[in-house]
N, C-alpha and C. Protein backbone atom coordinates (compact mmCIF):
# COMPACT_ATOMS: atom_id res chain seq x y z
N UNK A 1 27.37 -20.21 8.58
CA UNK A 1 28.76 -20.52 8.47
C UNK A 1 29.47 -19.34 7.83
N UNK A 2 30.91 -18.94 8.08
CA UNK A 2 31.46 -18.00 7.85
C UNK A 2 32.90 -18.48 7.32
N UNK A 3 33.24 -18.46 5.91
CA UNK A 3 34.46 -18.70 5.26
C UNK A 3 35.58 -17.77 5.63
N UNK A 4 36.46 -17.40 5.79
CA UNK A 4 36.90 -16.87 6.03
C UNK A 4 38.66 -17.36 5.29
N UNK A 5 39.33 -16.38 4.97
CA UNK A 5 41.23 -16.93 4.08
C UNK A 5 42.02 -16.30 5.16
N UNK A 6 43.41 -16.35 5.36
CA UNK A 6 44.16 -15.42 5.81
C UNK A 6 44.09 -14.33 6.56
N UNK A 7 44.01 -13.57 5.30
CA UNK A 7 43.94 -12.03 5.16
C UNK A 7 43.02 -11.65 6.25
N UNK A 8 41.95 -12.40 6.33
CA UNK A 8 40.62 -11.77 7.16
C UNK A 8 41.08 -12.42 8.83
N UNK A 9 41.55 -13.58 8.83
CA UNK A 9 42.42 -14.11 10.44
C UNK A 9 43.30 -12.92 10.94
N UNK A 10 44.02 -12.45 10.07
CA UNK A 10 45.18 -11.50 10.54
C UNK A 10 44.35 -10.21 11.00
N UNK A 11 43.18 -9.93 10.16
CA UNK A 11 42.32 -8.60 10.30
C UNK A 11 41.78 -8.85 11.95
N UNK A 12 41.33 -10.26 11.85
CA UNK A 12 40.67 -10.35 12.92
C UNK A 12 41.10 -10.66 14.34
N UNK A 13 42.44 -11.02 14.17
CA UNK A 13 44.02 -11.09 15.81
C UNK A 13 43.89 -9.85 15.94
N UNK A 14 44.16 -8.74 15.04
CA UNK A 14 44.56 -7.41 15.00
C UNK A 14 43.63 -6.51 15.91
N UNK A 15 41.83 -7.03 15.28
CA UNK A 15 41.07 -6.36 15.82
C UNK A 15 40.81 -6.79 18.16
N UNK A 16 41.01 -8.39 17.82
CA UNK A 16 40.87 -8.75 19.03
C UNK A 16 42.15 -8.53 20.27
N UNK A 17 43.29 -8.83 19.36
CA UNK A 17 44.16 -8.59 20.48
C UNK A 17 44.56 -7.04 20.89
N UNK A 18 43.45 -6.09 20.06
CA UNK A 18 43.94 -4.45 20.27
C UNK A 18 42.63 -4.42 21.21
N UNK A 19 42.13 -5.32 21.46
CA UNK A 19 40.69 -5.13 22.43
C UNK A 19 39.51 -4.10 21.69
N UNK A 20 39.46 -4.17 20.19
CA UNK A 20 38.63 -3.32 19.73
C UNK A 20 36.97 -4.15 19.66
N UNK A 21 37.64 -5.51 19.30
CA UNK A 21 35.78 -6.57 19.60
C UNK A 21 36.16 -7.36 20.55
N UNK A 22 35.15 -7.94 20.82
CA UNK A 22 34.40 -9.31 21.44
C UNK A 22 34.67 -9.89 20.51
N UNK A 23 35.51 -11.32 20.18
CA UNK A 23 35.15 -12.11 18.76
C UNK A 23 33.71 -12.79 18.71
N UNK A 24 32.86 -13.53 19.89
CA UNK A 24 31.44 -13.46 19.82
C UNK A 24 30.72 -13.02 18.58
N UNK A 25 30.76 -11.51 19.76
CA UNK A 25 29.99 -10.38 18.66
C UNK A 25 29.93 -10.28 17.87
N UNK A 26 31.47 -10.08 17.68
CA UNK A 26 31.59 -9.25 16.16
C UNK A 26 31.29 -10.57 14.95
N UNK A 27 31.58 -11.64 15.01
CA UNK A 27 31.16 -12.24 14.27
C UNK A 27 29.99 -13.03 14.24
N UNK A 28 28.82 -12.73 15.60
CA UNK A 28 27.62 -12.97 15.24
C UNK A 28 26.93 -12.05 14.48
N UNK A 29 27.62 -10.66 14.42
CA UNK A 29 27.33 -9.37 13.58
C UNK A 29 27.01 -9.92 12.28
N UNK A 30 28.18 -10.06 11.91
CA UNK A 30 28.22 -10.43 10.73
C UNK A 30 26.69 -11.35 9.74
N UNK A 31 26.28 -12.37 10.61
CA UNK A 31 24.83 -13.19 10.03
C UNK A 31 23.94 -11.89 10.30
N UNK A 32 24.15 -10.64 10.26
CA UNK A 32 22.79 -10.11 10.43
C UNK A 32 22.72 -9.69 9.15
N UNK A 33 21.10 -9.22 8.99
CA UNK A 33 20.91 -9.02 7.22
C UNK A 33 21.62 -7.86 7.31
N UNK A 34 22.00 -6.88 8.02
CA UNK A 34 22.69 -5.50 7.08
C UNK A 34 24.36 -6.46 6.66
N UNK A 35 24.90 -7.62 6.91
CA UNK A 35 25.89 -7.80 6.83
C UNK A 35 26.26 -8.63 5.77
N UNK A 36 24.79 -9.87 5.70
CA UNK A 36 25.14 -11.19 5.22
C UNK A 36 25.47 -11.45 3.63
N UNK A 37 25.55 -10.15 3.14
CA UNK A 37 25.56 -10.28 1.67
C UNK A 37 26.95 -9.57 1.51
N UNK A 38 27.92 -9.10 2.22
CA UNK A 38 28.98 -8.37 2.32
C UNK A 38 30.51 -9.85 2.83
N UNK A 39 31.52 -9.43 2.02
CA UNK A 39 32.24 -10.38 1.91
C UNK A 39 32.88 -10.21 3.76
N UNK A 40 33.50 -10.96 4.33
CA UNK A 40 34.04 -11.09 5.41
C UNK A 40 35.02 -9.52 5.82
N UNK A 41 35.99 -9.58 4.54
CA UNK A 41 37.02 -8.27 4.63
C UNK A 41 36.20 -7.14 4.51
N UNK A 42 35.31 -7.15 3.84
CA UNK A 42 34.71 -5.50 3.51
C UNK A 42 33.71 -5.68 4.91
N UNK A 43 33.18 -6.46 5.53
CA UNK A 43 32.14 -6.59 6.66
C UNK A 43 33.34 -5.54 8.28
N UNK A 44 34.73 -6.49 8.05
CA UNK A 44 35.49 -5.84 9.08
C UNK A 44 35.87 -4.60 9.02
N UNK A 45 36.26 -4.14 7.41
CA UNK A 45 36.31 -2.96 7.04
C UNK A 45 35.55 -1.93 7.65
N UNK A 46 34.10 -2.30 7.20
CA UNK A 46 33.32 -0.88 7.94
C UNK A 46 32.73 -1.02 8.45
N UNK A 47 32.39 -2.11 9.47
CA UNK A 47 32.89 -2.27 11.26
C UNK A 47 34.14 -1.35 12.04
N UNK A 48 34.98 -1.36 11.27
CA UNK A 48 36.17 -0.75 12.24
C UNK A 48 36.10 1.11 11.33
N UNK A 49 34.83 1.59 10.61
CA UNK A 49 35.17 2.83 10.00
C UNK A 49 35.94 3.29 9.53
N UNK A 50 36.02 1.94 8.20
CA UNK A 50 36.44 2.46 6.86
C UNK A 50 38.35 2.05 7.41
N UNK A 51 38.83 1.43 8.49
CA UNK A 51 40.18 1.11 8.64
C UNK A 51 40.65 0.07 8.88
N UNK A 52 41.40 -0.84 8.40
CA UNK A 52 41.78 -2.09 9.35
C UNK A 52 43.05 -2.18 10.23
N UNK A 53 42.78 -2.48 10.99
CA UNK A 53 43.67 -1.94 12.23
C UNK A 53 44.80 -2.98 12.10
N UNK A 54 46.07 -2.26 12.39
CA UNK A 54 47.19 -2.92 12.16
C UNK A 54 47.61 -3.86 12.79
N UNK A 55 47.96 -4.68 12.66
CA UNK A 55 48.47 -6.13 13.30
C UNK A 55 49.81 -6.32 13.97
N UNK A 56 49.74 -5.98 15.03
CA UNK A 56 51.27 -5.45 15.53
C UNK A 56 52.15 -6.96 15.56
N UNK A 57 51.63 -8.17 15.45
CA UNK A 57 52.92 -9.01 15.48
C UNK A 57 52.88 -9.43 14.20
N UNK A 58 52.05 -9.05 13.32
CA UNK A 58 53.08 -9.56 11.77
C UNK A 58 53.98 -8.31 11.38
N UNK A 59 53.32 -7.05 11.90
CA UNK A 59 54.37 -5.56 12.06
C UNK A 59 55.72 -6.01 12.67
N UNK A 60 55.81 -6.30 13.96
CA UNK A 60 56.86 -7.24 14.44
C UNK A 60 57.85 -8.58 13.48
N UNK A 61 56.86 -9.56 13.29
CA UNK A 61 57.52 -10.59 12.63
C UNK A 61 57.84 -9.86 11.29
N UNK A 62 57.31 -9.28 10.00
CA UNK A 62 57.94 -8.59 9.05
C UNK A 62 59.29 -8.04 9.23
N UNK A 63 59.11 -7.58 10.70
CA UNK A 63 60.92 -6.65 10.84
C UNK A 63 61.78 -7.92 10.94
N UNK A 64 61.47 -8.90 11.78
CA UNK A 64 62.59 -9.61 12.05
C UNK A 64 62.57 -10.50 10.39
N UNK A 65 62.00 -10.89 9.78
CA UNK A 65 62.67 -11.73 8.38
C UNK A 65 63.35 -10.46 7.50
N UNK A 66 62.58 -9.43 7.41
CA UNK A 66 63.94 -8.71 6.75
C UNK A 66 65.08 -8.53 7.02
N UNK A 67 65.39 -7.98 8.76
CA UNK A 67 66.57 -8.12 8.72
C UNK A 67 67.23 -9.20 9.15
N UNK A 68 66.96 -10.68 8.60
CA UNK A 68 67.13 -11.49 8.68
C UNK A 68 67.35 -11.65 7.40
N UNK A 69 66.96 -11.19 5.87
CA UNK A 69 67.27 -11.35 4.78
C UNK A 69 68.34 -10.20 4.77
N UNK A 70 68.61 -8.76 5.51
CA UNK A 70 69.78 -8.02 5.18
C UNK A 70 70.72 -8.58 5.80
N UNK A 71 70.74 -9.28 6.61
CA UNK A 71 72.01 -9.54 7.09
C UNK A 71 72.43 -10.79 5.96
N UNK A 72 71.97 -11.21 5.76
CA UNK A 72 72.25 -12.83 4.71
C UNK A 72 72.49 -12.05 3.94
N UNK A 73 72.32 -10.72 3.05
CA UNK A 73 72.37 -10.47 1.76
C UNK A 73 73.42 -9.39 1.40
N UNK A 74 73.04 -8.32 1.97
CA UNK A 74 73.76 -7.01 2.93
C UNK A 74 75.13 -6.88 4.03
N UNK A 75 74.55 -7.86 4.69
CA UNK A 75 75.44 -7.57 6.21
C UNK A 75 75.03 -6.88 7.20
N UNK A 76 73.82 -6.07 6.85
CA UNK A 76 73.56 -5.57 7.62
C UNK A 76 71.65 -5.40 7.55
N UNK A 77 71.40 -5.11 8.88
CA UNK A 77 69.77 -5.14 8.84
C UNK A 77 69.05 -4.24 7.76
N UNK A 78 67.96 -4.04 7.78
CA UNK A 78 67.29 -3.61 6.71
C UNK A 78 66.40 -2.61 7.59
N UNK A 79 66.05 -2.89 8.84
CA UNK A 79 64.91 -1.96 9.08
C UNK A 79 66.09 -0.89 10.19
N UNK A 80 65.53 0.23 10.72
CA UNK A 80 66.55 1.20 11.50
C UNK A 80 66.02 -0.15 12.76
N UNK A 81 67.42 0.71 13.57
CA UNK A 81 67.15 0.09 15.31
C UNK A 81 66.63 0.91 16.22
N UNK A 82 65.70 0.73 17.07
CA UNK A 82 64.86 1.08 17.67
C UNK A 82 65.00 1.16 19.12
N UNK A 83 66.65 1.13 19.35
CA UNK A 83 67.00 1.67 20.20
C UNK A 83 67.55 3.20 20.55
């Protein structure tokens, strides 16, 4: 069995929806003895060499509540436009 919080779900959308694992795999990886004594986050950690790969829709959703808090606060957005 594999516990897993948050932090390590978001690691692990990030890794699957960038097509970097198999979720299978990568988390039958994990029960092997070089793994099973290593916490979930540090296991994905250096699996992916020492990086955790960015999560492009909380990258996404982060932009839209800020400037969703600059405009309520500001008037105006918070992140540049990307047009």
């Amino acid at each position: 069995m594999t516990l897993i919080n948050t932090r390590d779900v978001e690691d692990l959308e990030a890794l699957i929806s960038g097509g970097a694992v198999s979720w299978p795999d990568f988390l039958s990886r994990k029960h092997t003895s070089l793994y099973e004594e290593v916490s979930f986050h540090h296991y994905v950690y250096e699996a992916c060499g020492g990086k955790i790969p960015p999560n492009a829709y909380l990258a996404a959703r982060w932009e839209q509540v800020s400037d969703m808090i600059g405009m309520r606060l500001f008037g105006q957005q918070l992140s540049e436009s990307k047009t």
